[in-house]
Every structure is written in structure tokens, then in C-alpha cells.
N, C-alpha and C. Protein backbone atom coordinates (compact mmCIF):
# COMPACT_ATOMS: atom_id res chain seq x y z
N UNK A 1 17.83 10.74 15.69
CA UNK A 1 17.50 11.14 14.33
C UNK A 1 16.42 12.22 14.39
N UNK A 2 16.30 12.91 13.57
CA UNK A 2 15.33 14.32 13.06
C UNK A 2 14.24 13.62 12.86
N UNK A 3 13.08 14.72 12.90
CA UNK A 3 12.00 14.19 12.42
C UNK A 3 11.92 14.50 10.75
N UNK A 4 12.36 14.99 10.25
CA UNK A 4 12.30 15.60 8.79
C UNK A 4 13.16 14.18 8.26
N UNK A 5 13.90 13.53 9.18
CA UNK A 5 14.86 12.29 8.19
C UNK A 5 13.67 11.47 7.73
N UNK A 6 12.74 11.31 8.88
CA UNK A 6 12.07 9.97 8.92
C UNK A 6 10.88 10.60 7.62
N UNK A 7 10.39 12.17 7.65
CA UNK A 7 9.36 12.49 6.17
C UNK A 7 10.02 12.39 5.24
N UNK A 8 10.95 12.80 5.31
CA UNK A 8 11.84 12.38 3.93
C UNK A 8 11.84 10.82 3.28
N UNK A 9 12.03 10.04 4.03
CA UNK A 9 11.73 8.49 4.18
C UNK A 9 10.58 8.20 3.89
N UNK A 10 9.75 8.50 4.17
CA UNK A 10 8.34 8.36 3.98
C UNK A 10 7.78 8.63 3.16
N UNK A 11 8.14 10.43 2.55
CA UNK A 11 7.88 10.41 1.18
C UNK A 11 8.36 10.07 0.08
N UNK A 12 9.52 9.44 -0.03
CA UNK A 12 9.92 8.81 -1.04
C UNK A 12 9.27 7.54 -1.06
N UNK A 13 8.80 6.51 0.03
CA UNK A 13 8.43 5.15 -0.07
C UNK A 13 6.99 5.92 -1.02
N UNK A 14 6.16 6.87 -0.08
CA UNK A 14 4.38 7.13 -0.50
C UNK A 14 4.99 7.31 -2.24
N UNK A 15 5.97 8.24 -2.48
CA UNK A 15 5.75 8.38 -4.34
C UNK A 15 6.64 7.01 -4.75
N UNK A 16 7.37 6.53 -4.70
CA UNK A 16 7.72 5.33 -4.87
C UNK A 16 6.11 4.20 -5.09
N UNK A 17 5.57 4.50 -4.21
CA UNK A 17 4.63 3.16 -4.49
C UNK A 17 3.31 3.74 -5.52
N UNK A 18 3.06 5.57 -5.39
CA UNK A 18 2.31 5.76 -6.00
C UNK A 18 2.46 5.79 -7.66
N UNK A 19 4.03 5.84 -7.71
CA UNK A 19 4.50 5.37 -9.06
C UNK A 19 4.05 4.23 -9.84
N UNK A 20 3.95 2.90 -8.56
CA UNK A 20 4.07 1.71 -9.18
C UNK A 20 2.62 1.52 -9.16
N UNK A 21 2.13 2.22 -8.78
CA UNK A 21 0.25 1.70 -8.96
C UNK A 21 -0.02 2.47 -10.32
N UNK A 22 0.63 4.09 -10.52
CA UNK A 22 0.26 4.34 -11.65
C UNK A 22 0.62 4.01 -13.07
N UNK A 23 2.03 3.24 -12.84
CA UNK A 23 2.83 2.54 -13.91
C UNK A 23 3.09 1.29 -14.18
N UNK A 24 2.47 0.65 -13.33
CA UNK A 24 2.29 -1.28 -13.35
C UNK A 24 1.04 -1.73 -14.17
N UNK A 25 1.51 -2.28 -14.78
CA UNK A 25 0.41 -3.51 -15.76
C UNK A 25 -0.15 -5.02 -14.97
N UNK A 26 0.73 -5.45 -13.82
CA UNK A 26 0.51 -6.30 -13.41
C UNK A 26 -0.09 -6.16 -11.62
N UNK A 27 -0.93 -6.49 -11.38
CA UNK A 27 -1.50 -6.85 -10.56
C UNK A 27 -1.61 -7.12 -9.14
N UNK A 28 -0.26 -7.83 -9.21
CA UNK A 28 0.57 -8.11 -7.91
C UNK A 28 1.12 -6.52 -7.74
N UNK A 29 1.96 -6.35 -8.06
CA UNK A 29 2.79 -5.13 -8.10
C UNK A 29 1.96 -4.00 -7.94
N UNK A 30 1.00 -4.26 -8.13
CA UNK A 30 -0.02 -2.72 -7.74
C UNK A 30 -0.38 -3.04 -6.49
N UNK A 31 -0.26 -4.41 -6.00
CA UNK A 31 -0.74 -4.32 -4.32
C UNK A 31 0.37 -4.59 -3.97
N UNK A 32 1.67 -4.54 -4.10
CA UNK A 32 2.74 -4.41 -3.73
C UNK A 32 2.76 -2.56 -3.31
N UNK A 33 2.75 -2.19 -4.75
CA UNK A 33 2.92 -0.89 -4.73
C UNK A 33 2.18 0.31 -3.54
N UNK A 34 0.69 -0.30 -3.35
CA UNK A 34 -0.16 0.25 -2.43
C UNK A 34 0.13 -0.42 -0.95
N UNK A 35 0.73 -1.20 -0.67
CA UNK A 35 1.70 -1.75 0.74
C UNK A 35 2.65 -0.39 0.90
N UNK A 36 3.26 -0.20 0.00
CA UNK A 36 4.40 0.94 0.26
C UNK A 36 3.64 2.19 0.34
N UNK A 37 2.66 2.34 0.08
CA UNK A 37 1.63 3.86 0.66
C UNK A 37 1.39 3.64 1.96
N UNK A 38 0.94 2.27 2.12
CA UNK A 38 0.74 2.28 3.71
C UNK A 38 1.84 2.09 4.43
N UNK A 39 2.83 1.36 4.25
CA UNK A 39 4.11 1.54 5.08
C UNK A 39 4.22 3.00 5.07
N UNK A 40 4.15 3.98 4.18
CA UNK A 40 4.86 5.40 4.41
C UNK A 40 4.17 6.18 5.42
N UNK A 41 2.49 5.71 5.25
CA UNK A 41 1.60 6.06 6.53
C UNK A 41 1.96 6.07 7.81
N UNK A 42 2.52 4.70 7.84
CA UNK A 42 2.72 4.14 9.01
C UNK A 42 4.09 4.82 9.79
N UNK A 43 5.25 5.10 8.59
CA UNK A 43 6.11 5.70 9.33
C UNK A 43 5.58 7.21 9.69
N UNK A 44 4.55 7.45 8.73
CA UNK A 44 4.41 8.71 9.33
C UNK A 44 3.89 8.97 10.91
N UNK A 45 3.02 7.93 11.02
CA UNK A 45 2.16 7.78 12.11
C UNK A 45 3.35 7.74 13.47
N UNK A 46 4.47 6.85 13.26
CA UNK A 46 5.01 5.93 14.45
C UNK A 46 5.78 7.72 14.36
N UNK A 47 6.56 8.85 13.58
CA UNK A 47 7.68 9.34 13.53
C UNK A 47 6.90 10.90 14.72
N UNK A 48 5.51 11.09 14.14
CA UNK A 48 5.07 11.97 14.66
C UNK A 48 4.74 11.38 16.03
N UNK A 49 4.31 10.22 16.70
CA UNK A 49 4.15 9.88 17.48
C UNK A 49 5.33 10.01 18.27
N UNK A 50 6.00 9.72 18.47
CA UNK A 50 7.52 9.76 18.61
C UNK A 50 7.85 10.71 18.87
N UNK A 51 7.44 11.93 17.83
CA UNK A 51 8.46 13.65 18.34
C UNK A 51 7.22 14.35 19.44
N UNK A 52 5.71 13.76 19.21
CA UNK A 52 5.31 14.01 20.66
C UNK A 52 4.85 13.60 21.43
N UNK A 53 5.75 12.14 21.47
CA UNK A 53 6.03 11.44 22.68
C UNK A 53 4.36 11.08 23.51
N UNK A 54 4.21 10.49 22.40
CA UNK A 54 2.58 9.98 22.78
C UNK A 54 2.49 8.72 21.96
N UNK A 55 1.99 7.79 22.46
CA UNK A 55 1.49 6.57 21.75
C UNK A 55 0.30 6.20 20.73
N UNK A 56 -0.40 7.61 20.31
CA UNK A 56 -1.24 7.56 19.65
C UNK A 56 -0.73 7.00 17.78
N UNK A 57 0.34 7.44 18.11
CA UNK A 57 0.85 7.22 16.78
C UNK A 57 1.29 5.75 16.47
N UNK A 58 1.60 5.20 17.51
CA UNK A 58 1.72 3.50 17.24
C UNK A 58 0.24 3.01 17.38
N UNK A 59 -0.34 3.39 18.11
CA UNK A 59 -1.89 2.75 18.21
C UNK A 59 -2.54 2.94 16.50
N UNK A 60 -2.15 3.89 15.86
CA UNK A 60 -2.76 4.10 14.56
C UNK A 60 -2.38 2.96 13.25
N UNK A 61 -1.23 3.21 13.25
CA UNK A 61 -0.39 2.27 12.77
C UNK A 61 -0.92 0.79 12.61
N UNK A 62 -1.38 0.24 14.45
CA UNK A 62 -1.62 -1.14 14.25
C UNK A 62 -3.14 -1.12 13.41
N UNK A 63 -3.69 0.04 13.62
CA UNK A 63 -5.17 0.31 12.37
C UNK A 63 -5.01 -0.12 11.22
N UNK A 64 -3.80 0.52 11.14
CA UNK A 64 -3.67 0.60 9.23
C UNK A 64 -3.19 -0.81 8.76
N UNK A 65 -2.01 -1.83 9.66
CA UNK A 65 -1.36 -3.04 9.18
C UNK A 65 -3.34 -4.07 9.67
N UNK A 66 -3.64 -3.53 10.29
CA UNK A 66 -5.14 -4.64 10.13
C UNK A 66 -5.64 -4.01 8.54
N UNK A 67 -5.73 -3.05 8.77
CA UNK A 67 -6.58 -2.35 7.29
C UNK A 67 -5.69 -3.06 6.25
N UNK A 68 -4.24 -2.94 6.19
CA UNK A 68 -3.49 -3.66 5.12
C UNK A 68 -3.41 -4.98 4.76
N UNK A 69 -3.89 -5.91 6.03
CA UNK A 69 -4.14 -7.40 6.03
C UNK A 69 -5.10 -7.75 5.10
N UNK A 70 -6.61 -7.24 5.45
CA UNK A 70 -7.78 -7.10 4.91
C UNK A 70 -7.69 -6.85 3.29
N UNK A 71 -6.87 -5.69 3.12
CA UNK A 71 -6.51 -5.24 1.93
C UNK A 71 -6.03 -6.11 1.01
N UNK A 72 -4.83 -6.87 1.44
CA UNK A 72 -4.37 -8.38 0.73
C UNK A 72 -5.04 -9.03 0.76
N UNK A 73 -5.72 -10.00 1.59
CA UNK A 73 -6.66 -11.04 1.30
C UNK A 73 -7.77 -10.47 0.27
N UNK A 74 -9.02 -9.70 0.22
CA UNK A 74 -9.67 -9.15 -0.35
C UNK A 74 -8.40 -8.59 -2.09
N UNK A 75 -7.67 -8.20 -2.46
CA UNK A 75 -6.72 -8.00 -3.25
C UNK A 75 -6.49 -9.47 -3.90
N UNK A 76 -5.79 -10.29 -2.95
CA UNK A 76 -5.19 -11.51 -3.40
C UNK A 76 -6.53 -12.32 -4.54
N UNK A 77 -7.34 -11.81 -3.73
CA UNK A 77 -8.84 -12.94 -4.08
C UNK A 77 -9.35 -12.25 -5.68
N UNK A 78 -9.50 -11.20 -5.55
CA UNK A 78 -9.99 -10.26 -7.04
C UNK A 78 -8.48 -10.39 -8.05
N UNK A 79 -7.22 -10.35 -7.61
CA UNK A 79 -6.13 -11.28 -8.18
C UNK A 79 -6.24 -12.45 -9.11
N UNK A 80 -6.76 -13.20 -7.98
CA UNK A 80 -6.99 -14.73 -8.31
C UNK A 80 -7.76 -14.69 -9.56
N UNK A 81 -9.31 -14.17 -9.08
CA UNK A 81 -10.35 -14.68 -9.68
C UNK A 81 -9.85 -14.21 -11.21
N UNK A 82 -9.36 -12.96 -11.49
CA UNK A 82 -8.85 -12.40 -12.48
C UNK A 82 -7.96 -13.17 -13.32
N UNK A 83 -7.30 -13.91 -13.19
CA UNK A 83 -5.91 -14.79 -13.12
C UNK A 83 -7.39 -15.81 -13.64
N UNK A 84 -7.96 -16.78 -13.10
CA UNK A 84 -8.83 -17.81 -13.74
C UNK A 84 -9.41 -17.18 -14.42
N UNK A 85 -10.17 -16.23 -15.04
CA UNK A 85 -10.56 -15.62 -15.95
C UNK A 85 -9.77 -15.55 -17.54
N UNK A 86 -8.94 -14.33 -17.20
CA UNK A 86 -8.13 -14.15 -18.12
C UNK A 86 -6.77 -15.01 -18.42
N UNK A 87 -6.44 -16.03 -17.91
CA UNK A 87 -4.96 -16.93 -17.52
C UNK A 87 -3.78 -15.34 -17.81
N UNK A 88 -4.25 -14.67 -17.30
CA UNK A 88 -3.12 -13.72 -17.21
C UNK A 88 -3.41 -12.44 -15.82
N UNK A 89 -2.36 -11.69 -15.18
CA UNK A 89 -2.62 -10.86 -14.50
C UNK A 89 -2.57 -9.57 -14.93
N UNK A 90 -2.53 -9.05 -15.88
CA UNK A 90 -2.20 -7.82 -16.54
C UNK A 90 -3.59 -6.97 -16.28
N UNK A 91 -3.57 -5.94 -15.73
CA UNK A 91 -4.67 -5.14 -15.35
C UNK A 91 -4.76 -4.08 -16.84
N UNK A 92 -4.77 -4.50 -17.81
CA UNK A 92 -4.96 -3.47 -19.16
C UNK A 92 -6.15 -3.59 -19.42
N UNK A 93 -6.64 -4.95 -19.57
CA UNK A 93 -7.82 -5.37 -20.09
C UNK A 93 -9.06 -5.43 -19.41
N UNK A 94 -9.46 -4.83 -18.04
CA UNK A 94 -9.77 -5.27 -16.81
C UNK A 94 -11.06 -5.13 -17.54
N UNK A 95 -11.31 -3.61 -18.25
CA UNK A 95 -12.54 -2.88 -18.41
C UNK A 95 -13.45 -4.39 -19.72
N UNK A 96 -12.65 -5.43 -19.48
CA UNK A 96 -13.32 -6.03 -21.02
C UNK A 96 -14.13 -7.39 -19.91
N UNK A 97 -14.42 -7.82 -18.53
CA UNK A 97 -14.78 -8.33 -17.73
C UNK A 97 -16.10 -7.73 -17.51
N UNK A 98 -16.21 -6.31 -17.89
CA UNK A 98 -17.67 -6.16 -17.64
C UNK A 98 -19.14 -7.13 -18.20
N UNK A 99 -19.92 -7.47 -17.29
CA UNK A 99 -21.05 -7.93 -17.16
C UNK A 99 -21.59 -7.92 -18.35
């Protein structure tokens, strides 16, 4: 396969997810949505790695799925707490939590 198949791939997942962060009301789905920025990273990382045949590009990758782990737990938790707050996940109202 080309390397242009795999950007092509990639940029559709990165605007695909940057869609759903800018057009989601709910919560989950925005850290759904920001998973699919980093998956597109990631293919970017593994595709360029790949066409020059160097491993730097998988070594990066395993950066970003730790960075993305971190990202969910820390996510899941401001989720939660949000969710016992409001008994709802809808990120409309967020700005009404202020202190």
C-alpha cells in the first residue's frame, strides 16, 4: 500500500473525530471523539515510520496510547463527577458548575 492511502485514512479518522468533539453534547462521545484524533496520530506515526523504515514511528505511537490511557481515566473521572452533579452528561451546561 501507498503512503498517501494510509494519510488519507488518517485524515478522515483526525476530521471525523474533530467533528464529534465540535458537535457532541454528550460527554462520552467527546472522549470517544478525541480517541479518534489520537488513533489518526498514531497511524500517522506507525505509516511514516514505515515509508522510512525506522522504528521511531512505532516507538511514538506507544507515547501517545500511554498519553491516551491517562487521558480516559482522568476523562472518565471529570465524566463521572459531572454525571453525580448534574444526573446528566450533557456538556451544554458545564459553564453553570462554576465555583
Amino acid at each position: 500500500m501507498l503512503l498517501n492511502q494510509f494519510l488519507f485514512l488518517a485524515a478522515f479518522l483526525f476530521a471525523t473525530g474533530v467533528y464529534g468533539v465540535l458537535a457532541r453534547k454528550n460527554g462520552v462521545l467527546v472522549l470517544m471523539s478525541i480517541e479518534l484524533i489520537l488513533n489518526a496520530v498514531n497511524l500517522n506515526l506507525v505509516a511514516f515510520g514505515a515509508f522510512n523504515q525506522t522504528v521511531t514511528g512505532q516507538i511514538f505511537a506507544l507515547f501517545v496510547i500511554a498519553i491516551a490511557a491517562a487521558e480516559v481515566g482522568v476523562g472518565l473521572a471529570i465524566v463521572l463527577l459531572i454525571y453525580r452533579n448534574r444526573r446528566s452528561v450533557d456538556l451544554t451546561g458545564i459553564d453553570a458548575l462554576k465555583g
